[in-house]
PDB file of N, CA and C in Angstrom:
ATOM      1  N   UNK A   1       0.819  -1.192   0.000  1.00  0.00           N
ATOM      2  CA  UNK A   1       0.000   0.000   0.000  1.00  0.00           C
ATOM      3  C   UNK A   1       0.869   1.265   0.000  1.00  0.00           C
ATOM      4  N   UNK A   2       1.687   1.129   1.158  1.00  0.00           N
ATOM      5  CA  UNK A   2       2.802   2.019   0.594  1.00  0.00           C
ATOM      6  C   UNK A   2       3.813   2.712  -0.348  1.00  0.00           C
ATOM      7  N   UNK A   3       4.110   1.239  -1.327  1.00  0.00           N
ATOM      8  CA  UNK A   3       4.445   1.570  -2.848  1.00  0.00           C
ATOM      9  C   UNK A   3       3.629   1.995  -3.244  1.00  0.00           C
ATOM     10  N   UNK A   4       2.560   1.681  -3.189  1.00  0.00           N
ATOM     11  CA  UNK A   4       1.562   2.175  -4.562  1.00  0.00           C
ATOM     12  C   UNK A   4       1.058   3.871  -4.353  1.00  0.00           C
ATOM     13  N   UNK A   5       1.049   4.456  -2.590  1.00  0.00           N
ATOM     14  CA  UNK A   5       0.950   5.836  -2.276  1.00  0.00           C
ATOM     15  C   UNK A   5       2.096   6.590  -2.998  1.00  0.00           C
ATOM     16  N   UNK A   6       3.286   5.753  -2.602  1.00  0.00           N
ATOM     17  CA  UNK A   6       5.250   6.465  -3.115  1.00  0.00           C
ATOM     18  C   UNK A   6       4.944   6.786  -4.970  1.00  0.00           C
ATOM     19  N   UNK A   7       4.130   6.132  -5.211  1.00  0.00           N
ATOM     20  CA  UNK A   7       4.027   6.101  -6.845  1.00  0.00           C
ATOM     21  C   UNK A   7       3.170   7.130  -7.197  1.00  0.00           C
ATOM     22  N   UNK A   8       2.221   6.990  -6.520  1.00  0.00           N
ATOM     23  CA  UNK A   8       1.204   8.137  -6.942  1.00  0.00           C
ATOM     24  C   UNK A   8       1.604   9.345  -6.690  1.00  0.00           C
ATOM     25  N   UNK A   9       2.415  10.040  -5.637  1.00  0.00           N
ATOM     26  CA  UNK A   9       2.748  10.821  -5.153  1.00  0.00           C
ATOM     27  C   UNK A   9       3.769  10.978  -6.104  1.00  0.00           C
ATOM     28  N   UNK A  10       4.940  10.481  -6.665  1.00  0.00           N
ATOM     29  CA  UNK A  10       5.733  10.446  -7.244  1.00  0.00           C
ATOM     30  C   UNK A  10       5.145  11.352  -8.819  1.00  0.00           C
ATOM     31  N   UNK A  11       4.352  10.718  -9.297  1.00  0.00           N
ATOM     32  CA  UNK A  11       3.189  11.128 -10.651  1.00  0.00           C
ATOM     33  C   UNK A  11       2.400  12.276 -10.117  1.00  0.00           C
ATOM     34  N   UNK A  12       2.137  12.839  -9.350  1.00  0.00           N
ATOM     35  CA  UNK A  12       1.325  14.178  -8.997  1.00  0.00           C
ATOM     36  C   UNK A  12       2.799  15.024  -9.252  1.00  0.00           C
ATOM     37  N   UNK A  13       3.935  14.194  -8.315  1.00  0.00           N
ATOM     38  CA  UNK A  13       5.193  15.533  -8.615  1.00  0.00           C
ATOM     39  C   UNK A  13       5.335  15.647  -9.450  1.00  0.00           C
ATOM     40  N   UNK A  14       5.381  14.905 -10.998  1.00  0.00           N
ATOM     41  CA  UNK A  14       6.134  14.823 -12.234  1.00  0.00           C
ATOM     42  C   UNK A  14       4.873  15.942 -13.253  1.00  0.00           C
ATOM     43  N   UNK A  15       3.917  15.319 -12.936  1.00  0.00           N
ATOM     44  CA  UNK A  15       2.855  16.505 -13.101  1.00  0.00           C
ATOM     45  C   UNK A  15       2.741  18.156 -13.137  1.00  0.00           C
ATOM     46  N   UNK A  16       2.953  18.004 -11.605  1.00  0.00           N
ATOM     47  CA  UNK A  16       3.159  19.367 -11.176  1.00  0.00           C
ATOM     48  C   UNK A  16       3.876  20.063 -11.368  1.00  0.00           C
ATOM     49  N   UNK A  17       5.380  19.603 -11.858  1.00  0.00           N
ATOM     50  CA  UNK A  17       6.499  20.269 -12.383  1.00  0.00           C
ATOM     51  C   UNK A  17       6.598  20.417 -14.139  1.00  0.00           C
ATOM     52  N   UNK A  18       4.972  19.666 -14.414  1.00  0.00           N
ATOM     53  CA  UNK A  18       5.298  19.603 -15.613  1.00  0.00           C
ATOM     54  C   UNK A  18       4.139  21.355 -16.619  1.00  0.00           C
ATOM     55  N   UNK A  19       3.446  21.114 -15.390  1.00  0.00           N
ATOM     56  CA  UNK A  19       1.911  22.319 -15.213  1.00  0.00           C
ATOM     57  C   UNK A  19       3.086  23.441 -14.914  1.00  0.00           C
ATOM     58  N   UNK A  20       3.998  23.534 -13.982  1.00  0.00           N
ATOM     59  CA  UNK A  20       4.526  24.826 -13.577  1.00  0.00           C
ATOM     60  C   UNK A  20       5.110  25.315 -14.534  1.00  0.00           C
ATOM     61  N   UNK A  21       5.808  23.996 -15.505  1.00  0.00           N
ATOM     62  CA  UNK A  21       6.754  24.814 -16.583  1.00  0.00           C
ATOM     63  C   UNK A  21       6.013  25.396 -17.589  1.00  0.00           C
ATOM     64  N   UNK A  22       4.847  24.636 -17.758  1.00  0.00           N
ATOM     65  CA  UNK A  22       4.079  25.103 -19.066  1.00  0.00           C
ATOM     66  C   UNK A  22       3.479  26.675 -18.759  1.00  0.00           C
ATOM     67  N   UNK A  23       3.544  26.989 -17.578  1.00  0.00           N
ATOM     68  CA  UNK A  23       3.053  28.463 -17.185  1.00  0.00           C
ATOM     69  C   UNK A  23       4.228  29.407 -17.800  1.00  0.00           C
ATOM     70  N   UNK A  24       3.598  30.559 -17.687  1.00  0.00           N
ATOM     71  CA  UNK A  24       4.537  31.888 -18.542  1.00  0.00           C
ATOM     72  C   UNK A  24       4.788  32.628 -17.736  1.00  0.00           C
ATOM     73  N   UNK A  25       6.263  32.963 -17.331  1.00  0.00           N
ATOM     74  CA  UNK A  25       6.535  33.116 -15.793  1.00  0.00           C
ATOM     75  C   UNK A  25       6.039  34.760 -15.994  1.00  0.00           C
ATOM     76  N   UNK A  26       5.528  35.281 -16.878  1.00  0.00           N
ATOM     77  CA  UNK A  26       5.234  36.865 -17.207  1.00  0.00           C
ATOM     78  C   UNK A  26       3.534  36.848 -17.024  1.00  0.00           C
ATOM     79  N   UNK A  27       2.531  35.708 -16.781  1.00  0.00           N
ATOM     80  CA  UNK A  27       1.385  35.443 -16.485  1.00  0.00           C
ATOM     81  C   UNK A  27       0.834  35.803 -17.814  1.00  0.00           C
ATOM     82  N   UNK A  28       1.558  36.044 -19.078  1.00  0.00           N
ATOM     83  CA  UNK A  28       0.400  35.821 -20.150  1.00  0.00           C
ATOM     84  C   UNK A  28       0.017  34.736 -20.894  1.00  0.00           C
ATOM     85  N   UNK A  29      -0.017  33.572 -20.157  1.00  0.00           N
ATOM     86  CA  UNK A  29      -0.635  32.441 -20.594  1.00  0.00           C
ATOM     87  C   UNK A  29       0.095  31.203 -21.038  1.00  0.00           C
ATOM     88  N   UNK A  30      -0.349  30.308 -21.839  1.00  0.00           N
ATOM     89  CA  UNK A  30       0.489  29.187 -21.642  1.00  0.00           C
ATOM     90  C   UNK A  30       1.591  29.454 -22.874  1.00  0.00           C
ATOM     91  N   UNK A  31       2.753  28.899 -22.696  1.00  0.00           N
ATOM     92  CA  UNK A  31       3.879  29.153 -23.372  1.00  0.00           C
ATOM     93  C   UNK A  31       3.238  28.597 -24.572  1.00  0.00           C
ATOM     94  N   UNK A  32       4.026  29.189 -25.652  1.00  0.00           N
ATOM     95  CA  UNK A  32       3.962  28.495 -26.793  1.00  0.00           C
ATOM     96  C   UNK A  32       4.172  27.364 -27.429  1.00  0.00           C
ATOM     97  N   UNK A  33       5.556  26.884 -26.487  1.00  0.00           N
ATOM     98  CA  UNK A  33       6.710  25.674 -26.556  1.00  0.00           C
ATOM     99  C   UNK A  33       5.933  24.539 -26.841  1.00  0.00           C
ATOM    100  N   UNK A  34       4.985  24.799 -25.778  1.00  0.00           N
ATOM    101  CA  UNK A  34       4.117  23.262 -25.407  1.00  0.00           C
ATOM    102  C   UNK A  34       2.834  23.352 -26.586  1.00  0.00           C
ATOM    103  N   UNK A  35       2.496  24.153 -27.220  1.00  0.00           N
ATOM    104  CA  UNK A  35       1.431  24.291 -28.016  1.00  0.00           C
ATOM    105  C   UNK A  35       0.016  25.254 -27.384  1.00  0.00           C
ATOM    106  N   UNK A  36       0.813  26.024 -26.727  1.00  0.00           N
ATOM    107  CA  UNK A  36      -0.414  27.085 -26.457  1.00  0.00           C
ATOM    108  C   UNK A  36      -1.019  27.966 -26.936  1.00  0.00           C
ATOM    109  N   UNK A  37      -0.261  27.800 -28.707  1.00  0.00           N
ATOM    110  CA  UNK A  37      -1.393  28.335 -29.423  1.00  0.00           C
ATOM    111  C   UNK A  37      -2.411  28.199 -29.901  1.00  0.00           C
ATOM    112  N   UNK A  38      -2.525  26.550 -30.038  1.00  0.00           N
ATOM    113  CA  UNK A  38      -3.754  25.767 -30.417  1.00  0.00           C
ATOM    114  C   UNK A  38      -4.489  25.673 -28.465  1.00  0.00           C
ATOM    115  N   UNK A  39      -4.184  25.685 -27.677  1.00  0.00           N
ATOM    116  CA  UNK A  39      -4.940  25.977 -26.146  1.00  0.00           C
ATOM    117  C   UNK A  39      -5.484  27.472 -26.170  1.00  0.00           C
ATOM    118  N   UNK A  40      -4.898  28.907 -26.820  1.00  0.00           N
ATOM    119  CA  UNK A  40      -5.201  29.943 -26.716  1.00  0.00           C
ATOM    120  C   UNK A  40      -6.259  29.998 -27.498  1.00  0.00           C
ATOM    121  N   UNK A  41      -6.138  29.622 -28.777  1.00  0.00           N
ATOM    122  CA  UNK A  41      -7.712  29.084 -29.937  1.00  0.00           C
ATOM    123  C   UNK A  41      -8.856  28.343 -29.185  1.00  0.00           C
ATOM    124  N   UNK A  42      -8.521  27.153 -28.590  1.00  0.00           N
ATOM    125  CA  UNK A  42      -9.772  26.796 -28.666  1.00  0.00           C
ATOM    126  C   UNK A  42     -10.624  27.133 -27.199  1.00  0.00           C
ATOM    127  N   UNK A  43      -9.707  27.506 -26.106  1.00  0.00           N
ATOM    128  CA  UNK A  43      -9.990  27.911 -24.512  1.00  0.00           C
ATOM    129  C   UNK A  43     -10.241  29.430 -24.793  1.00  0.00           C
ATOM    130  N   UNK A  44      -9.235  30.074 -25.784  1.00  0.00           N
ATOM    131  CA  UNK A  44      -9.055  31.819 -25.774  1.00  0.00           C
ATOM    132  C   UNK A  44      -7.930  32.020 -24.737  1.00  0.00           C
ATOM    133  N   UNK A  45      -7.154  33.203 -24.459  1.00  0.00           N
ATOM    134  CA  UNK A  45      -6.142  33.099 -23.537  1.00  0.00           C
ATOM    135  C   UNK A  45      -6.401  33.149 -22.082  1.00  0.00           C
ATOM    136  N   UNK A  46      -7.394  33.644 -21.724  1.00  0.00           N
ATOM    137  CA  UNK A  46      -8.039  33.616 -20.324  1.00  0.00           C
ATOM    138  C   UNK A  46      -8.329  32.502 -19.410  1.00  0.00           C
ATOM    139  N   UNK A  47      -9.315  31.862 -20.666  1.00  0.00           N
ATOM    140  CA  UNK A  47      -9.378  30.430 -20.043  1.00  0.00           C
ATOM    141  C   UNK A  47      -8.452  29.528 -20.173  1.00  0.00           C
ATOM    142  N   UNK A  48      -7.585  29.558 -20.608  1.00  0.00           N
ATOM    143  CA  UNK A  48      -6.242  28.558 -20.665  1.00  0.00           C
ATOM    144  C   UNK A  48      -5.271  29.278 -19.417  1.00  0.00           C
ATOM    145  N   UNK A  49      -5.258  30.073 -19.168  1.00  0.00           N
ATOM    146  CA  UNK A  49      -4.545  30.318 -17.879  1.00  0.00           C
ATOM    147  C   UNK A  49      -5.107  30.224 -16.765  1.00  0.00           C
ATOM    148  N   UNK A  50      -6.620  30.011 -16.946  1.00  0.00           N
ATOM    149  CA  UNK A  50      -7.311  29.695 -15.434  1.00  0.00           C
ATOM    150  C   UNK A  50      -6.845  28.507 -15.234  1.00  0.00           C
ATOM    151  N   UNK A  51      -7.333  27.300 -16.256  1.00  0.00           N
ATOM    152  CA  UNK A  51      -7.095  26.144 -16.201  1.00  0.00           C
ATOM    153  C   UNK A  51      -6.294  25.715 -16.085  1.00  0.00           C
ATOM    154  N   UNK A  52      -4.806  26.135 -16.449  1.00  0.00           N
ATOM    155  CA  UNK A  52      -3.546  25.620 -16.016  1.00  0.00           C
ATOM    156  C   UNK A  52      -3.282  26.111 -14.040  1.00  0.00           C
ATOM    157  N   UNK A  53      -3.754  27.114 -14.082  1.00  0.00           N
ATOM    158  CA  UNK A  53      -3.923  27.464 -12.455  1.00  0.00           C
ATOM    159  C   UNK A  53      -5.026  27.081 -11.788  1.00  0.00           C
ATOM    160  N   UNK A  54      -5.698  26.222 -12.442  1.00  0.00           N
ATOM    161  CA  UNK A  54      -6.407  25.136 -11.264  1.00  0.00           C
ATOM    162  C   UNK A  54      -5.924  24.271 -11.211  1.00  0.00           C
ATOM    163  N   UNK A  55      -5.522  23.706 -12.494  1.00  0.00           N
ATOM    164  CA  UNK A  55      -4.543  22.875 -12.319  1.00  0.00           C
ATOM    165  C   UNK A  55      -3.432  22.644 -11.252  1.00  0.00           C
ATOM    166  N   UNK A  56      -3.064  23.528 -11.630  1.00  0.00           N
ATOM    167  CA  UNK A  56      -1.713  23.720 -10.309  1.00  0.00           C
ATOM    168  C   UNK A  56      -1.769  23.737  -9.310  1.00  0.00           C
ATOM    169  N   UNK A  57      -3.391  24.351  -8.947  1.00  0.00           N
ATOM    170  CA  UNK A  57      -3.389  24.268  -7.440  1.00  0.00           C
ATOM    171  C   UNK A  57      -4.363  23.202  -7.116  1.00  0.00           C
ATOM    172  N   UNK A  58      -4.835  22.194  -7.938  1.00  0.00           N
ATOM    173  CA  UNK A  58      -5.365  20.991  -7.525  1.00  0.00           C
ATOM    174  C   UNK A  58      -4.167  20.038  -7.649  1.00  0.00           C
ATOM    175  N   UNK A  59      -3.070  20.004  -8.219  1.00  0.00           N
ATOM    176  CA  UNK A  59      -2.245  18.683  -7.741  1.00  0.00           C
ATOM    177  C   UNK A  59      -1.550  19.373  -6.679  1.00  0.00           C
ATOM    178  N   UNK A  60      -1.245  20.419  -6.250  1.00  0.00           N
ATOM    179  CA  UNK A  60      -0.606  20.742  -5.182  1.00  0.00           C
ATOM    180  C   UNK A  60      -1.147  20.475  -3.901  1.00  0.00           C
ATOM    181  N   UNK A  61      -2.656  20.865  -3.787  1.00  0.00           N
ATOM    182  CA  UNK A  61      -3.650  20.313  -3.062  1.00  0.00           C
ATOM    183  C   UNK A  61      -3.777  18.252  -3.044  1.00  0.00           C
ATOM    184  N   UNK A  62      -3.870  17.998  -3.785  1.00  0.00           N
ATOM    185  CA  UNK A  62      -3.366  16.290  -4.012  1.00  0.00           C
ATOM    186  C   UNK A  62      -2.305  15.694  -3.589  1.00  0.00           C
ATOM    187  N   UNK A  63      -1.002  16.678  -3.945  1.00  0.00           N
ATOM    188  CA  UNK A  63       0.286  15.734  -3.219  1.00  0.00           C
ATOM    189  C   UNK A  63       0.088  16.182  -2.099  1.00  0.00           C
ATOM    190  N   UNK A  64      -0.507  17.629  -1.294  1.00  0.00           N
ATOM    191  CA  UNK A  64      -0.263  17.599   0.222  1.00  0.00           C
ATOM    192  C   UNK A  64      -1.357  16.658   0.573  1.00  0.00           C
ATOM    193  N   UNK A  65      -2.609  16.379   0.209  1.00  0.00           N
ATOM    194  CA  UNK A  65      -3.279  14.999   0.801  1.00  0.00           C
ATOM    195  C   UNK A  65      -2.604  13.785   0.776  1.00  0.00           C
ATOM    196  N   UNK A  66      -1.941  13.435  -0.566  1.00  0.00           N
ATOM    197  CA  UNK A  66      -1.776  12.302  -0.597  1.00  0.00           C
ATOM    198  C   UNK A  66      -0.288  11.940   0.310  1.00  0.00           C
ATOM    199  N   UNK A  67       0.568  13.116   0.863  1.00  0.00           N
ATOM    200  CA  UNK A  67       1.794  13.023   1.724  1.00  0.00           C
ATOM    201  C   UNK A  67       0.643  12.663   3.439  1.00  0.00           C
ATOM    202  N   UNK A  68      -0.078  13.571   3.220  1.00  0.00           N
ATOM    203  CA  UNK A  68      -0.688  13.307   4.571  1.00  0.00           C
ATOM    204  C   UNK A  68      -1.188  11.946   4.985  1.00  0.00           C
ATOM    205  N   UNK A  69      -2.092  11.351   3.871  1.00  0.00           N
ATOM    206  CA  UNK A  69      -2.444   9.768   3.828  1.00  0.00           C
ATOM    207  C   UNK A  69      -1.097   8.795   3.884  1.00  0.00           C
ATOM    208  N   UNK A  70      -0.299   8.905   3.094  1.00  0.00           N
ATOM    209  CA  UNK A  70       0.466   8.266   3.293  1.00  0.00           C
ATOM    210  C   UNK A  70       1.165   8.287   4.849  1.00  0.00           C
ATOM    211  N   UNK A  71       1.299   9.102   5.315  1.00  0.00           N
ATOM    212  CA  UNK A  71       1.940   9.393   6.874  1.00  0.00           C
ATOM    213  C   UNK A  71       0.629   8.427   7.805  1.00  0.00           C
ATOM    214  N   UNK A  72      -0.259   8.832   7.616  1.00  0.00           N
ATOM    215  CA  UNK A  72      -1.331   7.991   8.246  1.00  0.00           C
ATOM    216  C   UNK A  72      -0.973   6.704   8.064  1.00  0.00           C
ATOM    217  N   UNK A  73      -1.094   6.334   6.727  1.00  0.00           N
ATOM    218  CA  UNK A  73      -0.823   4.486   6.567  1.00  0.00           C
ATOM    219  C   UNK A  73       0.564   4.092   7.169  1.00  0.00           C
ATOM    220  N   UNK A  74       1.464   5.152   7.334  1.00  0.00           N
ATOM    221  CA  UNK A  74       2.693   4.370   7.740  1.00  0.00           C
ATOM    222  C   UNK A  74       2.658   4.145   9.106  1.00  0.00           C
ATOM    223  N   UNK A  75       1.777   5.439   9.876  1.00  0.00           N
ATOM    224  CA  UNK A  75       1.589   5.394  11.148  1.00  0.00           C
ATOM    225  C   UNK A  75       0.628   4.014  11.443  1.00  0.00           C
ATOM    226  N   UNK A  76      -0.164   3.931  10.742  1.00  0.00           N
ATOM    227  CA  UNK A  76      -1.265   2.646  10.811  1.00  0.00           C
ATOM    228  C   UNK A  76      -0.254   1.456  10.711  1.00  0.00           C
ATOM    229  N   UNK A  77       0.764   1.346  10.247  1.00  0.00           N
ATOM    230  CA  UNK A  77       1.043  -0.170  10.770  1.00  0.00           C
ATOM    231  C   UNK A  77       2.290  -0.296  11.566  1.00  0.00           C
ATOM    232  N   UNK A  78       1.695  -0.322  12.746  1.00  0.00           N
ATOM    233  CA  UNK A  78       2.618  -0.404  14.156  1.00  0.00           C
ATOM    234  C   UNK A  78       2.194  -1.410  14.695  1.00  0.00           C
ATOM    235  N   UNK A  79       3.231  -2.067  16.102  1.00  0.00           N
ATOM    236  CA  UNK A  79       2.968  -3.418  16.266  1.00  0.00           C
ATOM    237  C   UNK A  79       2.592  -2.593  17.800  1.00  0.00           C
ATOM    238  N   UNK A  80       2.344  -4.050  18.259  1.00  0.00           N
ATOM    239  CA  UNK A  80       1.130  -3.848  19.826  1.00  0.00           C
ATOM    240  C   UNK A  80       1.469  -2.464  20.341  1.00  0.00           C
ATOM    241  N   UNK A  81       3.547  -2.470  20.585  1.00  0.00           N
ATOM    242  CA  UNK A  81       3.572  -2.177  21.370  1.00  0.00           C
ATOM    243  C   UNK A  81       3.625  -0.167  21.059  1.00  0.00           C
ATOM    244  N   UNK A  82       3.364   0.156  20.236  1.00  0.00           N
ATOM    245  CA  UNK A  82       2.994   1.352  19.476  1.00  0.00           C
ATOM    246  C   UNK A  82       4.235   2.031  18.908  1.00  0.00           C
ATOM    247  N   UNK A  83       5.176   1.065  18.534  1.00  0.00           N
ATOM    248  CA  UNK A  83       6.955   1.514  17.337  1.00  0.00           C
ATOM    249  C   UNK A  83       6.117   1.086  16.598  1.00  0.00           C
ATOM    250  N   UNK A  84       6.826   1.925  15.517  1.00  0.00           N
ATOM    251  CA  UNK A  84       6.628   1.540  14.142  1.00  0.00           C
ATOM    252  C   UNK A  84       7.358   0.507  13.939  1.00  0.00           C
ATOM    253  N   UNK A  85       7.190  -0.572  12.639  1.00  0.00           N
ATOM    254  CA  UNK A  85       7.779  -1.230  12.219  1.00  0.00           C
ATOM    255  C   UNK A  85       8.550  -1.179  11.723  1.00  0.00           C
ATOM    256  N   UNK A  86       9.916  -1.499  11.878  1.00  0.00           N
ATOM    257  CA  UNK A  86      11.229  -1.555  11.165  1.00  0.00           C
ATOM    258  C   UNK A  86      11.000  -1.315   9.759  1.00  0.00           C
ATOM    259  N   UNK A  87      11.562  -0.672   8.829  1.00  0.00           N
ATOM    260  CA  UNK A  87      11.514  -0.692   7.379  1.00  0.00           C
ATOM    261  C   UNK A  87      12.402  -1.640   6.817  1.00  0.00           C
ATOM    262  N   UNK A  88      13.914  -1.629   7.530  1.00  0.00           N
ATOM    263  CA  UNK A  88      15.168  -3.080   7.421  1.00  0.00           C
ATOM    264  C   UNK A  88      15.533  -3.700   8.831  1.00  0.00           C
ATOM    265  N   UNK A  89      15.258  -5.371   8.395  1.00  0.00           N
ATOM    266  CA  UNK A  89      15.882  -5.474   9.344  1.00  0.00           C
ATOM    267  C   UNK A  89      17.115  -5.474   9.424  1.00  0.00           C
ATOM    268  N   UNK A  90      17.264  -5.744  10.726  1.00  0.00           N
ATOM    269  CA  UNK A  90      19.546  -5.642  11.498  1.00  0.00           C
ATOM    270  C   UNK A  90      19.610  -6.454  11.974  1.00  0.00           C
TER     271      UNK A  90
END
């Protein structure tokens, strides 16, 4: 369960760094590089910069849940005596 949180979390980051670059650090909309001229056509430029900034702030909002869940599940499997479980043993 834990791999599969490390993974997902892993893919929200690769995401998120991938949404930040496509932004135009001058806020007029999505770079060109990536094809934001065919996004400026069919969204217009307004709505293509909302959407990349919901974007952004819904996986940012996602990896801080999904860091938080994951801390939960790791905390969730402890033995009687309330340590966590070794990750290696020695």
């Amino acid at each position: 369960m834990v791999n599969f949180l490390t993974v997902i979390i892993a893919l929200i980051c690769i995401l998120l760094m991938l949404v930040v670059l496509i932004q135009n650090p001058k806020g007029g909309g999505v770079d060109s590089t990536f094809g934001g001229q065919g996004a400026n056509q069919m969204f217009g430029a307004a709505k293509s910069t909302d959407f990349i900034e919901k974007l952004t702030w819904g996986l940012a909002i996602a990896l801080f849940a999904m860091c938080i869940v994951t801390v939960l599940v790791v905390n969730g499997q402890s033995v009687g005596d309330g340590s966590l479980v070794p990750l290696q043993s020695q």
